[in-house]
PDB file of N, CA and C in Angstrom:
ATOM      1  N   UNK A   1     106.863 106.440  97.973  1.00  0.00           N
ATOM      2  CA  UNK A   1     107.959 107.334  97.676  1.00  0.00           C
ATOM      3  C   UNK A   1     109.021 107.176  98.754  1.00  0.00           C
ATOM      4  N   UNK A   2     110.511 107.099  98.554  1.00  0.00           N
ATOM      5  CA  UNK A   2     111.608 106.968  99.319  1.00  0.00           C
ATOM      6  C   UNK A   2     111.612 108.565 100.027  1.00  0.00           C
ATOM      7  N   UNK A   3     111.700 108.512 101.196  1.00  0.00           N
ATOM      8  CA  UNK A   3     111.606 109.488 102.253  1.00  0.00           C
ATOM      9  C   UNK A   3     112.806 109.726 102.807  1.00  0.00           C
ATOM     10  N   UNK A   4     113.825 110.662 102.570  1.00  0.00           N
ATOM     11  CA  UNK A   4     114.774 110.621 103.626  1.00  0.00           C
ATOM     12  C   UNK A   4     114.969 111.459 104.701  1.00  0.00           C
ATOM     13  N   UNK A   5     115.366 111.953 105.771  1.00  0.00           N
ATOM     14  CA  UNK A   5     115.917 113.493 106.545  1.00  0.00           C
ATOM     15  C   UNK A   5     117.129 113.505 105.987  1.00  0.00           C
ATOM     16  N   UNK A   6     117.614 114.559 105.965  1.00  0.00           N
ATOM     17  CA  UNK A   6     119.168 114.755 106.239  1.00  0.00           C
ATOM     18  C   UNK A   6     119.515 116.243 107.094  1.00  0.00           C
ATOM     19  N   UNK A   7     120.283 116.284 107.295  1.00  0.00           N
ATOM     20  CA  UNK A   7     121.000 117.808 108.220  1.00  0.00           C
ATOM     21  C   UNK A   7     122.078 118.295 107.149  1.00  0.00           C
ATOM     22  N   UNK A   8     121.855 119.442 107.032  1.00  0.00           N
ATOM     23  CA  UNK A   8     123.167 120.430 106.573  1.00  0.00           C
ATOM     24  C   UNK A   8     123.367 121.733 107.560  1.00  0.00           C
ATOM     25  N   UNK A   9     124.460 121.982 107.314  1.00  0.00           N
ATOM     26  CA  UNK A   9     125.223 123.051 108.095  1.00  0.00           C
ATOM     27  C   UNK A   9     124.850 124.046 107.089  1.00  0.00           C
ATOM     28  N   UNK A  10     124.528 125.681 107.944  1.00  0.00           N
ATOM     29  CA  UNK A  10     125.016 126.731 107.296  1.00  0.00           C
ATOM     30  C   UNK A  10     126.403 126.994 106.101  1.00  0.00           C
ATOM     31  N   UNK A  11     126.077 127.701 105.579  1.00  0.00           N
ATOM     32  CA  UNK A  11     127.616 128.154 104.772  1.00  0.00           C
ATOM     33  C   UNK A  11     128.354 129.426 105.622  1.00  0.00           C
ATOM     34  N   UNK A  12     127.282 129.998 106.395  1.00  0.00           N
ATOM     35  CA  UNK A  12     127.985 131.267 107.257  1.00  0.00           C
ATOM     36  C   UNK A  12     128.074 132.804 106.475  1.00  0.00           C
ATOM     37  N   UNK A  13     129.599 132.688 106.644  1.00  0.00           N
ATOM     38  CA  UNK A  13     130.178 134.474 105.890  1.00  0.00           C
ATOM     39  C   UNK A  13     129.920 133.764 104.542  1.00  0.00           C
ATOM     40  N   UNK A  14     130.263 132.399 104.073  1.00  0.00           N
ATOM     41  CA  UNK A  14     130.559 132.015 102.696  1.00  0.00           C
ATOM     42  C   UNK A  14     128.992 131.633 101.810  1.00  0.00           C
ATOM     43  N   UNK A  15     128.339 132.143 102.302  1.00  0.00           N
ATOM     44  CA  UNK A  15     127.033 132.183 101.956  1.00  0.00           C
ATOM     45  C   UNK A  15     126.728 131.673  99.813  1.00  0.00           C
ATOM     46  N   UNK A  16     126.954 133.443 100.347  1.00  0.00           N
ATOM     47  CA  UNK A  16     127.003 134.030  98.547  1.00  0.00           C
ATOM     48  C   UNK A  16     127.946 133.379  97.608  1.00  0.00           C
ATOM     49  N   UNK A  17     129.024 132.773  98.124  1.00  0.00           N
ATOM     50  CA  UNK A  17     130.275 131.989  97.216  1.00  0.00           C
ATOM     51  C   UNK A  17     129.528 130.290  97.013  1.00  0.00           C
ATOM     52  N   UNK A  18     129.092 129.880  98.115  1.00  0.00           N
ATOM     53  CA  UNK A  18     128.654 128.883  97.912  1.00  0.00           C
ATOM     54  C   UNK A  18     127.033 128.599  96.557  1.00  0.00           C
ATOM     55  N   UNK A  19     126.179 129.334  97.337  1.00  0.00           N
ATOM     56  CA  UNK A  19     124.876 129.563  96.260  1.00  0.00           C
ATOM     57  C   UNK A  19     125.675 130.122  94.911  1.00  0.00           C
ATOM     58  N   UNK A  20     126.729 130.841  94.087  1.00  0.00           N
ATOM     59  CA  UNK A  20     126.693 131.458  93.566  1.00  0.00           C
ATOM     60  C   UNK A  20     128.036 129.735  92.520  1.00  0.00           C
ATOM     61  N   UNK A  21     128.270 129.134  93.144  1.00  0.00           N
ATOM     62  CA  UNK A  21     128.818 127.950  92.945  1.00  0.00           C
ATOM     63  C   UNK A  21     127.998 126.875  92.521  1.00  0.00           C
ATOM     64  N   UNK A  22     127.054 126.509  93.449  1.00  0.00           N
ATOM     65  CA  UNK A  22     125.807 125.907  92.975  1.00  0.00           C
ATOM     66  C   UNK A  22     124.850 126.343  91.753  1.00  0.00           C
ATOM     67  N   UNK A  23     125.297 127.153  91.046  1.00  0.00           N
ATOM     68  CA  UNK A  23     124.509 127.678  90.214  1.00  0.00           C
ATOM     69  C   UNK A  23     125.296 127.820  89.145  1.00  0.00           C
ATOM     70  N   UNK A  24     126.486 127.896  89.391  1.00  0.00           N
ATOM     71  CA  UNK A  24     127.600 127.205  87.975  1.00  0.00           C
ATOM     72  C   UNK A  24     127.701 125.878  87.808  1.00  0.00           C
ATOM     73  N   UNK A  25     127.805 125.116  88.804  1.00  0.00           N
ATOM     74  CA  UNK A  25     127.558 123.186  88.636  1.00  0.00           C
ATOM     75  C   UNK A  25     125.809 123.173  88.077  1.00  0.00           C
ATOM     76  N   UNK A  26     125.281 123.887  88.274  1.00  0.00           N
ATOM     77  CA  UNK A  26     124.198 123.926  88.256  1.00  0.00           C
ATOM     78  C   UNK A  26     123.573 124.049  86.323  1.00  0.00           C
ATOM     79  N   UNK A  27     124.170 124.606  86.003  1.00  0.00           N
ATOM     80  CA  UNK A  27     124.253 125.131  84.231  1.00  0.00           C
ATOM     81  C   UNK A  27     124.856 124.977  83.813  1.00  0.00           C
ATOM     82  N   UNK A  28     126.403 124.019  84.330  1.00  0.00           N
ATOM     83  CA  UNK A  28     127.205 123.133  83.586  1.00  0.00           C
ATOM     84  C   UNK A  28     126.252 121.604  83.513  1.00  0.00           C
ATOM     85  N   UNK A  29     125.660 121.347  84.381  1.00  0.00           N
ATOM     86  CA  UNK A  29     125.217 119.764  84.679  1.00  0.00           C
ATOM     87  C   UNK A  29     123.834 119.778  83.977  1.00  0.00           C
ATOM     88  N   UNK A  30     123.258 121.308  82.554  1.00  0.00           N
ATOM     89  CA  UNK A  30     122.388 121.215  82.864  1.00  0.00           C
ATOM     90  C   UNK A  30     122.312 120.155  81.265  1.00  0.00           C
ATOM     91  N   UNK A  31     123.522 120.329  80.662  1.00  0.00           N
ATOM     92  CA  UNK A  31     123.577 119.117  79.283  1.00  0.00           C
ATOM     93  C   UNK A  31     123.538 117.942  79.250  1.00  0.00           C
ATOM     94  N   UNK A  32     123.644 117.474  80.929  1.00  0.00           N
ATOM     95  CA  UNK A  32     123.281 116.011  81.177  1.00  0.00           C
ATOM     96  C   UNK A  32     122.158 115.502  80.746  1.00  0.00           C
ATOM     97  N   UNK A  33     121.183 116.463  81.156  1.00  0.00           N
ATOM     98  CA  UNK A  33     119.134 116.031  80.902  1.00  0.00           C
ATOM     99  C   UNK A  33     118.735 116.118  79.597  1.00  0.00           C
ATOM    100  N   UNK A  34     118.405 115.881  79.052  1.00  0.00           N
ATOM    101  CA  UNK A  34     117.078 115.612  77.738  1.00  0.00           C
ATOM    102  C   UNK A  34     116.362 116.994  77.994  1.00  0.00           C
ATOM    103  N   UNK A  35     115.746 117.017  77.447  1.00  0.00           N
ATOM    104  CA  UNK A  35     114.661 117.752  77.189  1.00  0.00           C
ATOM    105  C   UNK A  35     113.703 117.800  77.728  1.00  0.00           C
ATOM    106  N   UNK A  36     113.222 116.638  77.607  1.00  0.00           N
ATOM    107  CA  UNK A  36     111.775 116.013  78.453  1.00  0.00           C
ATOM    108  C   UNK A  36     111.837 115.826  80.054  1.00  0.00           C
ATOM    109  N   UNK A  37     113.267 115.602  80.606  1.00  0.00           N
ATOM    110  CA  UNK A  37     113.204 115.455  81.812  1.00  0.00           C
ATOM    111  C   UNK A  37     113.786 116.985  82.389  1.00  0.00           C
ATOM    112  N   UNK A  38     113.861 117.738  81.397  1.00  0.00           N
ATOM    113  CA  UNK A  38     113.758 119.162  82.271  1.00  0.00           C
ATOM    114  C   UNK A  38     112.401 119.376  82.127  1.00  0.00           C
ATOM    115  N   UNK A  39     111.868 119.169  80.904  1.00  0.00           N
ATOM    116  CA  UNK A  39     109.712 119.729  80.989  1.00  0.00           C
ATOM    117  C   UNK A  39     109.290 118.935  82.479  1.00  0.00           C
ATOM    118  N   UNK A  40     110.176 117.998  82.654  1.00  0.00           N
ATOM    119  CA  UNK A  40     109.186 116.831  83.674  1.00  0.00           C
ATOM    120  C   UNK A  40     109.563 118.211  84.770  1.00  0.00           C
ATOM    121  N   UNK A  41     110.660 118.017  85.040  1.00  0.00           N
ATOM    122  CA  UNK A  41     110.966 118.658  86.048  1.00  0.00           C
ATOM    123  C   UNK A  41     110.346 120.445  86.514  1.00  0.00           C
ATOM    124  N   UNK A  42     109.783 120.902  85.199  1.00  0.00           N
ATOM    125  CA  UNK A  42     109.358 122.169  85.570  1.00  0.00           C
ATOM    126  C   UNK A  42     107.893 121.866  85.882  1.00  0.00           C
ATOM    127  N   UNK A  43     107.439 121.124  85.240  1.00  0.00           N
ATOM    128  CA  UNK A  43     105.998 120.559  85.478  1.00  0.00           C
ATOM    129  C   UNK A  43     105.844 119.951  86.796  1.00  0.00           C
ATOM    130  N   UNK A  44     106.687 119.570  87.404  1.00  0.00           N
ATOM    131  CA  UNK A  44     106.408 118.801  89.156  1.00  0.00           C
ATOM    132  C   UNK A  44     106.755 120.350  89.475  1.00  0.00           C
ATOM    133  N   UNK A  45     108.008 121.123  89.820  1.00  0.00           N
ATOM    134  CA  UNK A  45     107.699 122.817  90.326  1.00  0.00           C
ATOM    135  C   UNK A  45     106.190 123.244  90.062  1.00  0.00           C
ATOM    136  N   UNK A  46     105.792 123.106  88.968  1.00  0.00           N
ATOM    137  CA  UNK A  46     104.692 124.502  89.222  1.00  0.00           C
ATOM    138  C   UNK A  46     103.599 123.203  89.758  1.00  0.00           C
ATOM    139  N   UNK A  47     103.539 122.306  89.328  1.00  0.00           N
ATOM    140  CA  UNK A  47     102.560 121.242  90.970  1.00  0.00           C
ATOM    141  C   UNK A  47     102.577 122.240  92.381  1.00  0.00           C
ATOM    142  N   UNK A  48     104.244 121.390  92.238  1.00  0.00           N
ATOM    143  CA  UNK A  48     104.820 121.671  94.129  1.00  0.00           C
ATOM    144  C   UNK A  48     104.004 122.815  94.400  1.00  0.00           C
ATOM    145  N   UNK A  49     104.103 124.145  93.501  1.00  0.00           N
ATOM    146  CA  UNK A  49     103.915 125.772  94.188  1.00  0.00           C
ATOM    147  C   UNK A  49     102.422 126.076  94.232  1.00  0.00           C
ATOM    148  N   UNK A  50     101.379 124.659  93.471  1.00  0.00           N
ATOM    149  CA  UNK A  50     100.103 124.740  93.791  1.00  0.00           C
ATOM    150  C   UNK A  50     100.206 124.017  94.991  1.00  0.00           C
ATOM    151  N   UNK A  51     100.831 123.259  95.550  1.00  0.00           N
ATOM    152  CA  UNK A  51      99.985 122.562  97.078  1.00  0.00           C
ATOM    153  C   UNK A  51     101.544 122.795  98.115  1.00  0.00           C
ATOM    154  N   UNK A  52     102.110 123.498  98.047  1.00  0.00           N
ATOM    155  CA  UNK A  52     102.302 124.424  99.058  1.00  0.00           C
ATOM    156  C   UNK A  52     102.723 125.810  99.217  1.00  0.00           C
ATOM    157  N   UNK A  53     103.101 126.070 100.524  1.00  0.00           N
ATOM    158  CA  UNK A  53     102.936 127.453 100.829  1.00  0.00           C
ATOM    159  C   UNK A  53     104.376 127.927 101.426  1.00  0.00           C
ATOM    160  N   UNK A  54     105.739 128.285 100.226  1.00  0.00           N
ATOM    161  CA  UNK A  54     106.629 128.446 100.629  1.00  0.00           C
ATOM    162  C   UNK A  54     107.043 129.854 100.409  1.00  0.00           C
ATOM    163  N   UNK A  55     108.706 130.361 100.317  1.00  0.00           N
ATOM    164  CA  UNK A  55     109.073 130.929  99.922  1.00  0.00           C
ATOM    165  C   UNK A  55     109.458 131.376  98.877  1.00  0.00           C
ATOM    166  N   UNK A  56     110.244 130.095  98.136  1.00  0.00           N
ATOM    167  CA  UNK A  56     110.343 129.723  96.636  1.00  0.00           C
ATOM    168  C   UNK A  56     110.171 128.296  95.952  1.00  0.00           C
ATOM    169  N   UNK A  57     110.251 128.034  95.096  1.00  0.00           N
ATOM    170  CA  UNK A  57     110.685 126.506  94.431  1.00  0.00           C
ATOM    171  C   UNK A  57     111.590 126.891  93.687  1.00  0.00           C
ATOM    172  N   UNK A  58     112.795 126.420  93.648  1.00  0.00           N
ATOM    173  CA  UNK A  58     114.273 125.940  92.577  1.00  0.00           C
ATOM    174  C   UNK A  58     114.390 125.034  92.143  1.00  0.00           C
ATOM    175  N   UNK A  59     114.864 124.923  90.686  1.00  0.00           N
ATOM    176  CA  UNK A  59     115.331 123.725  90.367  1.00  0.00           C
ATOM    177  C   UNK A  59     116.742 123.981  89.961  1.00  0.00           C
ATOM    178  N   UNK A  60     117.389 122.596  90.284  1.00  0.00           N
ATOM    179  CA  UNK A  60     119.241 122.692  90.030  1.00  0.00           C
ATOM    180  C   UNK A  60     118.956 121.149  89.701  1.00  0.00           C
ATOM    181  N   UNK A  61     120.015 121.587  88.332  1.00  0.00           N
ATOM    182  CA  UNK A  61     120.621 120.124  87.884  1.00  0.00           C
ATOM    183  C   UNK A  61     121.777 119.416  88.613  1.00  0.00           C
ATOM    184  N   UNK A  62     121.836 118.828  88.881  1.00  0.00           N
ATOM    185  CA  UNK A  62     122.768 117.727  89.533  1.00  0.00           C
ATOM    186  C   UNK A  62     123.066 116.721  88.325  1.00  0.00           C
ATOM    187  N   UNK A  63     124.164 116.087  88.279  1.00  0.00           N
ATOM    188  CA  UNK A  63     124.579 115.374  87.283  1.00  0.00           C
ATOM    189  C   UNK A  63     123.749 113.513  87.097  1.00  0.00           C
ATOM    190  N   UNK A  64     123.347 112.830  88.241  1.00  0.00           N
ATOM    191  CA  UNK A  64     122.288 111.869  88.140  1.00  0.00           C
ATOM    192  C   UNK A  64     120.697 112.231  88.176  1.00  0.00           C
ATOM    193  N   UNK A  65     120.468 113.231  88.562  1.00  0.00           N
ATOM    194  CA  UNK A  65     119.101 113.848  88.324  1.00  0.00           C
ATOM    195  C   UNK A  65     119.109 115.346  88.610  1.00  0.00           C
ATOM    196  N   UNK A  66     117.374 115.835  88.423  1.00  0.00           N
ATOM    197  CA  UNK A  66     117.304 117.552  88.411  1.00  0.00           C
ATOM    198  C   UNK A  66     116.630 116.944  89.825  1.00  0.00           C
ATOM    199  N   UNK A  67     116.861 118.253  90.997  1.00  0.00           N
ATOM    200  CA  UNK A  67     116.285 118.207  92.257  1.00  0.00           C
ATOM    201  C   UNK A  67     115.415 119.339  91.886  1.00  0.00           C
ATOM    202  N   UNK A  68     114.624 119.389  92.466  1.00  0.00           N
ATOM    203  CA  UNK A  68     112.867 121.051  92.736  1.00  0.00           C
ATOM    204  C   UNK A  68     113.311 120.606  93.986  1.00  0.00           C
ATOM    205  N   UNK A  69     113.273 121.785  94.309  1.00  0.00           N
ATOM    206  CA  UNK A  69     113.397 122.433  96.396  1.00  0.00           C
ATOM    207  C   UNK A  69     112.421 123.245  96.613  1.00  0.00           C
ATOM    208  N   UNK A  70     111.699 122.925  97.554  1.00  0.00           N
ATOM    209  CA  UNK A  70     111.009 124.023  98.087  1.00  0.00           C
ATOM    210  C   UNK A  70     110.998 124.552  99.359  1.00  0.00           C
ATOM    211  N   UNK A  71     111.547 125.753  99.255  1.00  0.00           N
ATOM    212  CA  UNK A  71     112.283 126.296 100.488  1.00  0.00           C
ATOM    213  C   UNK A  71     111.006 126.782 101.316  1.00  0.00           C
ATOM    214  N   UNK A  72     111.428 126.301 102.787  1.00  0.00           N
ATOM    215  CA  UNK A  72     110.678 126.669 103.603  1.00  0.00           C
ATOM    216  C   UNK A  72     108.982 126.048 103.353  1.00  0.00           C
ATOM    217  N   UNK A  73     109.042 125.120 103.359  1.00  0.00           N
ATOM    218  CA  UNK A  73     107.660 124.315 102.929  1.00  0.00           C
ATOM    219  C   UNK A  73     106.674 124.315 103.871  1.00  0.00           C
ATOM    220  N   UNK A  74     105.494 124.696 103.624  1.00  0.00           N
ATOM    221  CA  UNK A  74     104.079 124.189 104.286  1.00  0.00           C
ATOM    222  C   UNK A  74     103.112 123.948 103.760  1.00  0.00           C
ATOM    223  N   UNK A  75     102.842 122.557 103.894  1.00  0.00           N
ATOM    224  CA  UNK A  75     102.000 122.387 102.893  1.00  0.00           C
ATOM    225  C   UNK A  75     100.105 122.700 103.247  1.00  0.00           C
ATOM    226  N   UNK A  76      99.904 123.164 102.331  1.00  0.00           N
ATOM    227  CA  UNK A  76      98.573 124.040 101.918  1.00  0.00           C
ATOM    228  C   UNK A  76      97.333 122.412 101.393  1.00  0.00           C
ATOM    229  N   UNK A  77      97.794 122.090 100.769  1.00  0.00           N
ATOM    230  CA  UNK A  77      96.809 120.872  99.995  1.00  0.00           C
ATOM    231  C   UNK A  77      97.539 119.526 100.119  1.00  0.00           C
ATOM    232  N   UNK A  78      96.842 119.189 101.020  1.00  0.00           N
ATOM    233  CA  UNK A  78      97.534 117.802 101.467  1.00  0.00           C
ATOM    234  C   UNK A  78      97.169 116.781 100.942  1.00  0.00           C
ATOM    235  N   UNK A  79      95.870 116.573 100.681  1.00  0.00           N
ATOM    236  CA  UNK A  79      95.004 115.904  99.430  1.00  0.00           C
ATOM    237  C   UNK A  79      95.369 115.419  97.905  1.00  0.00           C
ATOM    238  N   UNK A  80      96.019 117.012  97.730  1.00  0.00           N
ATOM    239  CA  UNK A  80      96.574 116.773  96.018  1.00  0.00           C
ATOM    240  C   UNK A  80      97.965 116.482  96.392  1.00  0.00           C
ATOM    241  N   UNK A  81      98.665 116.692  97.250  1.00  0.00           N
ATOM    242  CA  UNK A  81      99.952 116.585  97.367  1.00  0.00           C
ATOM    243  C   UNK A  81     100.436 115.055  97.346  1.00  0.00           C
ATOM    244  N   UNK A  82      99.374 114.766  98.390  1.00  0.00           N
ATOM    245  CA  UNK A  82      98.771 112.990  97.818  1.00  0.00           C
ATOM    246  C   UNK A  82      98.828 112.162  96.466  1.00  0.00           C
ATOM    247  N   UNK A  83      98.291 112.853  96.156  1.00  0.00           N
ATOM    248  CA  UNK A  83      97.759 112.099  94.772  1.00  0.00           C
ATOM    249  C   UNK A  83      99.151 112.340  94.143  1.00  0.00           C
ATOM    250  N   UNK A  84      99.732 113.582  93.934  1.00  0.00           N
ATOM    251  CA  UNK A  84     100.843 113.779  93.233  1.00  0.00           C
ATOM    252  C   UNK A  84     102.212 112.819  93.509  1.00  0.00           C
ATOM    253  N   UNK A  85     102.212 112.703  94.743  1.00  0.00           N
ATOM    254  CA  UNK A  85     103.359 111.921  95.231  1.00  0.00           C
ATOM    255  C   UNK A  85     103.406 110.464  94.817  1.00  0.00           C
ATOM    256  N   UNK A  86     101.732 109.985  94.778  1.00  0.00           N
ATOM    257  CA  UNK A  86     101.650 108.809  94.586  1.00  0.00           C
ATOM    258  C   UNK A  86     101.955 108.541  93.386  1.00  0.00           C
ATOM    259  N   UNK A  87     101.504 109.541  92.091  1.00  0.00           N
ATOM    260  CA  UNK A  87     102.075 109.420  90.559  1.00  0.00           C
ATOM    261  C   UNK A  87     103.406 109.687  90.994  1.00  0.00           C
ATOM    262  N   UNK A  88     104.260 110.326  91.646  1.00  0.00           N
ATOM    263  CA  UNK A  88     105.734 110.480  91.207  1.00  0.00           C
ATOM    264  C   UNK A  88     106.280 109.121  91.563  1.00  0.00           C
ATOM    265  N   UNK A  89     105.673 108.604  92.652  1.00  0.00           N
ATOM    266  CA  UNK A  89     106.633 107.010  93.139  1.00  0.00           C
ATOM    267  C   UNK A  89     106.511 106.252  92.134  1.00  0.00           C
ATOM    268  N   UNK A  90     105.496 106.392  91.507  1.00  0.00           N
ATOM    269  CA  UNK A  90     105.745 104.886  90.550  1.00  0.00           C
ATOM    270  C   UNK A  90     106.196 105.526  89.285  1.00  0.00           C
ATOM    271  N   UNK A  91     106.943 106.330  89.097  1.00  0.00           N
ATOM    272  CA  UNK A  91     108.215 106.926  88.433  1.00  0.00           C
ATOM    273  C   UNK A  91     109.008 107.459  88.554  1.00  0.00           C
ATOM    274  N   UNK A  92     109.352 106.855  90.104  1.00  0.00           N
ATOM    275  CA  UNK A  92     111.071 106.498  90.817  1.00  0.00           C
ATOM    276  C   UNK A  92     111.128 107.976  91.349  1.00  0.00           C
ATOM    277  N   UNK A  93     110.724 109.014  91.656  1.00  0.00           N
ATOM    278  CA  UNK A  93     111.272 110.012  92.492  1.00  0.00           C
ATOM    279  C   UNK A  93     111.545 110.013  94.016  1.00  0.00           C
ATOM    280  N   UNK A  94     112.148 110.374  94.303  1.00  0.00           N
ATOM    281  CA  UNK A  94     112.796 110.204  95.965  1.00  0.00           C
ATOM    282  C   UNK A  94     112.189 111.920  96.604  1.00  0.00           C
ATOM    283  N   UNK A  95     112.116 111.661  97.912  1.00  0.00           N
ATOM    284  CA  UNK A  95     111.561 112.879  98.142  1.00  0.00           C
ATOM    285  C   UNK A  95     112.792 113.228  99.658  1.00  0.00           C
ATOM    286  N   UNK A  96     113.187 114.231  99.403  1.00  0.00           N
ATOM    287  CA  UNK A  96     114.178 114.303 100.634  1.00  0.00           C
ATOM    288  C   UNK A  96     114.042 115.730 101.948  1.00  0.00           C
ATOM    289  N   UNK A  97     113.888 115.434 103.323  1.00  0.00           N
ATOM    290  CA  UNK A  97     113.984 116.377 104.452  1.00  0.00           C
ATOM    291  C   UNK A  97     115.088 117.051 104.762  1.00  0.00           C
ATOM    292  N   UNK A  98     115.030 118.174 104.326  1.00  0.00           N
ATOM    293  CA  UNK A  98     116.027 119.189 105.401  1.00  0.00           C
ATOM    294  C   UNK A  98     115.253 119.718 106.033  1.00  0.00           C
ATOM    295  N   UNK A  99     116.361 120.801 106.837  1.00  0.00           N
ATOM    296  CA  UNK A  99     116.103 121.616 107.614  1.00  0.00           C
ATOM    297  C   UNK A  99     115.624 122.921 106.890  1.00  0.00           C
ATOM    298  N   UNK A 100     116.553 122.864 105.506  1.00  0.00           N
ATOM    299  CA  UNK A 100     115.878 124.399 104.620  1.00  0.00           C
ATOM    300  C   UNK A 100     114.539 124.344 104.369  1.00  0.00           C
ATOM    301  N   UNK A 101     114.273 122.749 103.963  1.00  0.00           N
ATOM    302  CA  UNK A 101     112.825 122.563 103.123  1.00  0.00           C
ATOM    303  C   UNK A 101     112.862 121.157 102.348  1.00  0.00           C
ATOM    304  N   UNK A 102     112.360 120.682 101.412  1.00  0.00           N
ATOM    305  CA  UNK A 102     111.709 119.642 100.772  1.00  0.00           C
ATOM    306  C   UNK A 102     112.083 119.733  99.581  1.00  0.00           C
ATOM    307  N   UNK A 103     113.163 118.494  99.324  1.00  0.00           N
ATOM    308  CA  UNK A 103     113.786 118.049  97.818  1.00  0.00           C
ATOM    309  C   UNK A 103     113.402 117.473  97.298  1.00  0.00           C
ATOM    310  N   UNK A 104     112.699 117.287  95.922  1.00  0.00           N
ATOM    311  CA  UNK A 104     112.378 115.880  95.200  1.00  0.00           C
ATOM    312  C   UNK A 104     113.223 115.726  93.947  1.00  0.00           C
ATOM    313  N   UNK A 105     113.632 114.336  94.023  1.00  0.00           N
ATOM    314  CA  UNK A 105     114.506 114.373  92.772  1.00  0.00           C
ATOM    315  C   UNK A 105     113.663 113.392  91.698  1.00  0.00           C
ATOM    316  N   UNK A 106     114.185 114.398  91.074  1.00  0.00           N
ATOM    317  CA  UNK A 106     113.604 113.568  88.996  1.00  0.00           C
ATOM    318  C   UNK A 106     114.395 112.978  88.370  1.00  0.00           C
ATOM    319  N   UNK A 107     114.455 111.663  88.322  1.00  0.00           N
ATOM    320  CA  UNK A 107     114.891 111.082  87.351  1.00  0.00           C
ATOM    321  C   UNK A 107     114.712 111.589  86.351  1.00  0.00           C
TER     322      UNK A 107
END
């Protein structure tokens, strides 16, 4: 699986304008996906929220793929998290590091 870090900055005072923005690109971009690659995509979330131990999991459409976030990640089952990752690579998902938490994107 492609591994990246990245860094983001706070939004600050603009918190709520920003999340509340992301969530209109978010349900405009969501006519891009099929059908099946939103089931894919809810089906890797409720994985993710069996093998770890966060705050939440989200999913947001983005216009080349749906990202699952899981905010504030620790992972609980490292074993299955294994196995899972290894089925997602060999059907192209990228897995990405912040500082919030742990992105995987679905083709």
């Amino acid at each position: 699986m492609i591994t990246i870090e990245t860094e983001h900055k706070s939004a600050g005072n603009f918190a709520w304008f920003a999340a509340r923005d992301a969530s209109m690109k978010s349900a405009v971009n969501a006519s891009l996906h099929t059908d099946s690659q939103k089931l894919k995509a809810e089906r890797v979330k409720l994985a993710l929220e069996l093998v770890y131990s966060c705050e939440e999991v989200t999913i947001t459409n983005c216009k080349k793929w749906i990202r699952v976030k899981v905010h504030k990640a620790i992972v609980k089952d490292r074993k299955n998290l294994r196995l899972l990752e290894s089925d997602w690579t060999a059907q192209g998902f990228t897995k990405v590091f912040t500082n919030q938490g742990v992105i995987y994107h679905v083709s």
